[in-house]
N, C-alpha and C. Protein backbone atom coordinates (compact mmCIF):
# COMPACT_ATOMS: atom_id res chain seq x y z
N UNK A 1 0.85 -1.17 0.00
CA UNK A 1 0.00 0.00 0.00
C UNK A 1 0.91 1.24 0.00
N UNK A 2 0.63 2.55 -0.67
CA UNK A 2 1.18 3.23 -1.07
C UNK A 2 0.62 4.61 -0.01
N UNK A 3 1.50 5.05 0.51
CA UNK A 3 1.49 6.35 1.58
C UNK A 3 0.24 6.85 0.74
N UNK A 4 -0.27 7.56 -0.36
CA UNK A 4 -1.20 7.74 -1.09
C UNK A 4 -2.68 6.88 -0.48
N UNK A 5 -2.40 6.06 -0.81
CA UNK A 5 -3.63 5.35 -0.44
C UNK A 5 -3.74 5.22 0.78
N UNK A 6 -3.04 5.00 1.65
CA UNK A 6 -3.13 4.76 2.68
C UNK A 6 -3.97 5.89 3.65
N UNK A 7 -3.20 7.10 3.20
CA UNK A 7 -3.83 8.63 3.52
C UNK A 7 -4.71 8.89 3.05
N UNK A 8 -5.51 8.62 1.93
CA UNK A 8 -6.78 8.61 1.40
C UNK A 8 -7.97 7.71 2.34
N UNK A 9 -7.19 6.22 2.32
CA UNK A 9 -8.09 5.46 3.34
C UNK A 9 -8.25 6.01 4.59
N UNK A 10 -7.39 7.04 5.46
CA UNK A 10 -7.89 7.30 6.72
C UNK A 10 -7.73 8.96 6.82
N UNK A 11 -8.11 9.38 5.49
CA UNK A 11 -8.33 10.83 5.36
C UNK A 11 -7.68 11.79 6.36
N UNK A 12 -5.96 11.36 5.64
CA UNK A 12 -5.10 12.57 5.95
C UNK A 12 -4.26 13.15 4.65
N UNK A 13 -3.52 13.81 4.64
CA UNK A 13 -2.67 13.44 3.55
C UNK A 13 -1.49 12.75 3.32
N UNK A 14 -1.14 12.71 2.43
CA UNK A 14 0.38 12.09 2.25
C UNK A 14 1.51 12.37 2.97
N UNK A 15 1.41 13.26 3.57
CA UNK A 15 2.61 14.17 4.33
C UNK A 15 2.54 13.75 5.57
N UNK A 16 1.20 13.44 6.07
CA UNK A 16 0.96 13.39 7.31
C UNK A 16 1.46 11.55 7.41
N UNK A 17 1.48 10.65 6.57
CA UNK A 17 1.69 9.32 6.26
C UNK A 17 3.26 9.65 6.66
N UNK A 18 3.98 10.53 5.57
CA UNK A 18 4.97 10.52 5.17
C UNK A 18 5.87 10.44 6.63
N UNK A 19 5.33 12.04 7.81
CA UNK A 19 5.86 12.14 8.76
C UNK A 19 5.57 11.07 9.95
N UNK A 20 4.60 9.99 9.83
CA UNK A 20 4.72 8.97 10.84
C UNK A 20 5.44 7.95 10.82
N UNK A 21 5.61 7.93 9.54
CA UNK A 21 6.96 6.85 9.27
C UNK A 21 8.16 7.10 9.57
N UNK A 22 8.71 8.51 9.32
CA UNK A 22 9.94 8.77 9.51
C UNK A 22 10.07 9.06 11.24
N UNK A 23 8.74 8.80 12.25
CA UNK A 23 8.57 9.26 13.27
C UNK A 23 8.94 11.04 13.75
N UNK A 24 8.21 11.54 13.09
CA UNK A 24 8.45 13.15 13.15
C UNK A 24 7.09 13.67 13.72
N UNK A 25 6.21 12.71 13.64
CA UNK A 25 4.88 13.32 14.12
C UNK A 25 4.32 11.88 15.06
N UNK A 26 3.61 12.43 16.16
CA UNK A 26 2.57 11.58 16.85
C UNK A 26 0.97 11.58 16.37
N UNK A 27 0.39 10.47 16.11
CA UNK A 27 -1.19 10.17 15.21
C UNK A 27 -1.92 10.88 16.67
N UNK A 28 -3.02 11.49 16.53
CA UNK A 28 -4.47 11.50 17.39
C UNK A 28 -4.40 9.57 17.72
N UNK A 29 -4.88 9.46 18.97
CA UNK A 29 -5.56 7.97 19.24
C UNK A 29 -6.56 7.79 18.14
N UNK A 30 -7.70 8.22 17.73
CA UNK A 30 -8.37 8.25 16.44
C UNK A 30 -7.94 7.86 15.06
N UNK A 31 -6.75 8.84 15.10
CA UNK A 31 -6.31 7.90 13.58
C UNK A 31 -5.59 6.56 13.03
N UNK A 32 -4.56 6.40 14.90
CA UNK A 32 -3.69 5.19 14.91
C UNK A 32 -4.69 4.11 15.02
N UNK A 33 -6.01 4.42 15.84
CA UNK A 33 -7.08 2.91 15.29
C UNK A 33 -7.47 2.90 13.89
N UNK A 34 -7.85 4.04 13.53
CA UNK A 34 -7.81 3.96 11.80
C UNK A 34 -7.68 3.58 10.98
N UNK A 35 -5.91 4.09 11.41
CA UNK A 35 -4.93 3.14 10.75
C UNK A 35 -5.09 1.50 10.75
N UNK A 36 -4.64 1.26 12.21
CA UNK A 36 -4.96 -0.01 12.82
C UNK A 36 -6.24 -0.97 11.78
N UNK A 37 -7.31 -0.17 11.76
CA UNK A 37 -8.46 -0.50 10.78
C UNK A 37 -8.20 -0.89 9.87
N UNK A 38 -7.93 -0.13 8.76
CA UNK A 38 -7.34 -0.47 7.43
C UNK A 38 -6.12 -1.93 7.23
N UNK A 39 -5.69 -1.79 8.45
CA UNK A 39 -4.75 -3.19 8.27
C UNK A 39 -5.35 -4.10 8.93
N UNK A 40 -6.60 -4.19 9.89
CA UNK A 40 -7.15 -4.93 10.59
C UNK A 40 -6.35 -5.81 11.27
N UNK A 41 -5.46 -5.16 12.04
CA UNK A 41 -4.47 -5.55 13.06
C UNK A 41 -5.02 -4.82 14.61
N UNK A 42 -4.91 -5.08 15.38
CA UNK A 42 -4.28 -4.47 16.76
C UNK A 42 -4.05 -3.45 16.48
N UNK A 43 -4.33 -2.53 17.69
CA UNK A 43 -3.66 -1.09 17.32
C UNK A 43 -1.99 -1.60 17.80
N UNK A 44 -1.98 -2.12 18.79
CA UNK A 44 -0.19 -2.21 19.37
C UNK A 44 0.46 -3.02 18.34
N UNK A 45 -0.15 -3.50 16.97
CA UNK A 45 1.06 -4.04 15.86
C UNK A 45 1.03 -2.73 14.94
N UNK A 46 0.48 -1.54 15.40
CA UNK A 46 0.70 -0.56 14.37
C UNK A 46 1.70 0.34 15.46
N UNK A 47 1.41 0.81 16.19
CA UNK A 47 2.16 1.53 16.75
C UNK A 47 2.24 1.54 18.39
N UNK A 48 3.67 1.35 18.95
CA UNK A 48 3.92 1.44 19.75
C UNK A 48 4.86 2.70 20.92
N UNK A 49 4.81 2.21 22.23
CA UNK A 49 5.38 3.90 23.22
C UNK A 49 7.13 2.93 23.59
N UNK A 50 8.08 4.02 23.08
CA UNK A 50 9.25 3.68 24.11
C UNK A 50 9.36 4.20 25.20
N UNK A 51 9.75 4.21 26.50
CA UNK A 51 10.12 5.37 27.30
C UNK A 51 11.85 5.50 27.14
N UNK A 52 12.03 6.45 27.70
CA UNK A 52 13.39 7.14 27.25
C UNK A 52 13.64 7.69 25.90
């Protein structure tokens, strides 16, 4: 799946795809289930917290 589509499927844009990958931005709880949705995974196989 293509950052494109992907951002279309959970109506953000591409940029906003672009910067969660490179970890530059944190999702709303809302969109990381979203996300989560579209892959019909767990939210914790989409994204997880380090501390430190």
């Amino acid at each position: 799946m293509t950052q494109a589509e992907l951002a279309s499927a959970v109506s953000v844009t591409r940029q906003t795809i672009s910067a969660l990958e490179a970890n530059r931005y944190s999702p709303s709880l809302d969109l990381a289930f979203r996300i989560a949705l579209v892959f019909q995974v767990p939210i914790g196989e989409v994204f997880f917290y380090e501390l430190g």
